[in-house]
Protein backbone atom coordinates (compact mmCIF):
# COMPACT_ATOMS: atom_id res chain seq x y z
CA UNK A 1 60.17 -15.30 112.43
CA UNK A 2 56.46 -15.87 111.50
CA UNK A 3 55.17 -19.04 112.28
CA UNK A 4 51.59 -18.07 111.61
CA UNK A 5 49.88 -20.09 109.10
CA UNK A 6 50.43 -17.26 106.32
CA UNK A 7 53.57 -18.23 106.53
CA UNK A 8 52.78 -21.99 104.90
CA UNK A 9 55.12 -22.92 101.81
CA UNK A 10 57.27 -19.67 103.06
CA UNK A 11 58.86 -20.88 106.04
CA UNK A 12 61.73 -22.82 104.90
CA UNK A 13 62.80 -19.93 102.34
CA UNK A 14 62.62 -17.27 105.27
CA UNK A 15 64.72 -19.80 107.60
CA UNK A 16 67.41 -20.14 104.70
CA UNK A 17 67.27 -16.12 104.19
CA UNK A 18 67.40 -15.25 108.02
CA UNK A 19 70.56 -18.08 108.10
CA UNK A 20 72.80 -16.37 104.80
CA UNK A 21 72.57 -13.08 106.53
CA UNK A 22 73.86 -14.65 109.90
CA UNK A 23 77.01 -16.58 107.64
CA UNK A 24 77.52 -13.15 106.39
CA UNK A 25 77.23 -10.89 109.25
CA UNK A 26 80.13 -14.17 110.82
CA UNK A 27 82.01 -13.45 107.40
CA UNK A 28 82.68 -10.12 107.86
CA UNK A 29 86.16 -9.02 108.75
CA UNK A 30 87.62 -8.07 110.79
CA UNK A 31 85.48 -10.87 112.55
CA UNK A 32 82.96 -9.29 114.73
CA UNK A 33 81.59 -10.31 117.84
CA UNK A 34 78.46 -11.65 116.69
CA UNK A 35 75.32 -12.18 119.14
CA UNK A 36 71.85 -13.65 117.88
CA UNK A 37 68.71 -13.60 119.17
CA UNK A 38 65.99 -15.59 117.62
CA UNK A 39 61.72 -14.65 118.04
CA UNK A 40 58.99 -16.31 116.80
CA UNK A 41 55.29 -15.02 116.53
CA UNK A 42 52.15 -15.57 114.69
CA UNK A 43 51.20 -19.00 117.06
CA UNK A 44 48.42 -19.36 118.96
CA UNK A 45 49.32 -20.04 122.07
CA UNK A 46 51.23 -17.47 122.83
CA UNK A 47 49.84 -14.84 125.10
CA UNK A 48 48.86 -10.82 124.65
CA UNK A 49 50.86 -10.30 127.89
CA UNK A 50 54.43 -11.46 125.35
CA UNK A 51 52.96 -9.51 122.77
CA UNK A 52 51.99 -12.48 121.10
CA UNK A 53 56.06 -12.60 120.48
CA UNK A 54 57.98 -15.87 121.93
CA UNK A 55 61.69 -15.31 122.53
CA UNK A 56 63.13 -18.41 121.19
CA UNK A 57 66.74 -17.99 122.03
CA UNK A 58 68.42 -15.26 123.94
CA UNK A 59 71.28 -13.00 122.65
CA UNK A 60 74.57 -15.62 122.20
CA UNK A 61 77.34 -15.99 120.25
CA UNK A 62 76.31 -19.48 119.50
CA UNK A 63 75.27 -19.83 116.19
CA UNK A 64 75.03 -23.71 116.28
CA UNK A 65 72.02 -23.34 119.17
CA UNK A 66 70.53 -20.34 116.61
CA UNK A 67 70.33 -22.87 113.97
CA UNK A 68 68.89 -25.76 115.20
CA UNK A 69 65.85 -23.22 117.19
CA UNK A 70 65.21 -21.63 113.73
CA UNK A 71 65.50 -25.12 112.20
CA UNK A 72 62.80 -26.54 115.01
CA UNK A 73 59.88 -23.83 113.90
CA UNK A 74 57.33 -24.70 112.22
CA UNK A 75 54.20 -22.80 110.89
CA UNK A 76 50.95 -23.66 113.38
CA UNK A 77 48.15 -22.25 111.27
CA UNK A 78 48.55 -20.07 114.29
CA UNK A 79 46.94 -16.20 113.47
CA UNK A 80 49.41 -13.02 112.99
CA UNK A 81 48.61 -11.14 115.73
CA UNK A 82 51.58 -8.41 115.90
């Protein structure tokens, strides 16, 4: 997700987009086993040696700790760098 500060008065719509294509992807059936993995970039502290990329939660099948990471970004005014 792009936190940069392009992403101002975006960020909530691109959190609720990123979230119905999880619910669907969990819909599906037969029920798959569904991993997530959730990146940020576009902040400025984080360094050229991550690519300017944060991993924000690792692959899991649980959605509930997905959510409330994507739910905890917010846009830093930060400079898209990837």
């Amino acid at each position: 997700l792009d936190v940069s500060g392009s992403m101002n008065g975006l960020i909530d719509s691109a959190k609720l987009k990123l979230w119905e294509i999880v619910n669907e992807l969990a819909r599906l059936k037969p029920t798959p086993d569904l991993r997530v993995a959730l990146y940020s970039y576009g902040h400025d502290t984080y360094t050229p040696q991550s690519g300017w990329v944060r991993k924000e939660v690792d692959l899991t099948a649980d959605l509930d700790e997905v959510y409330k990471a994507l739910n905890g970004l917010r846009t830093n005014g930060g400079t898209e760098l990837v």
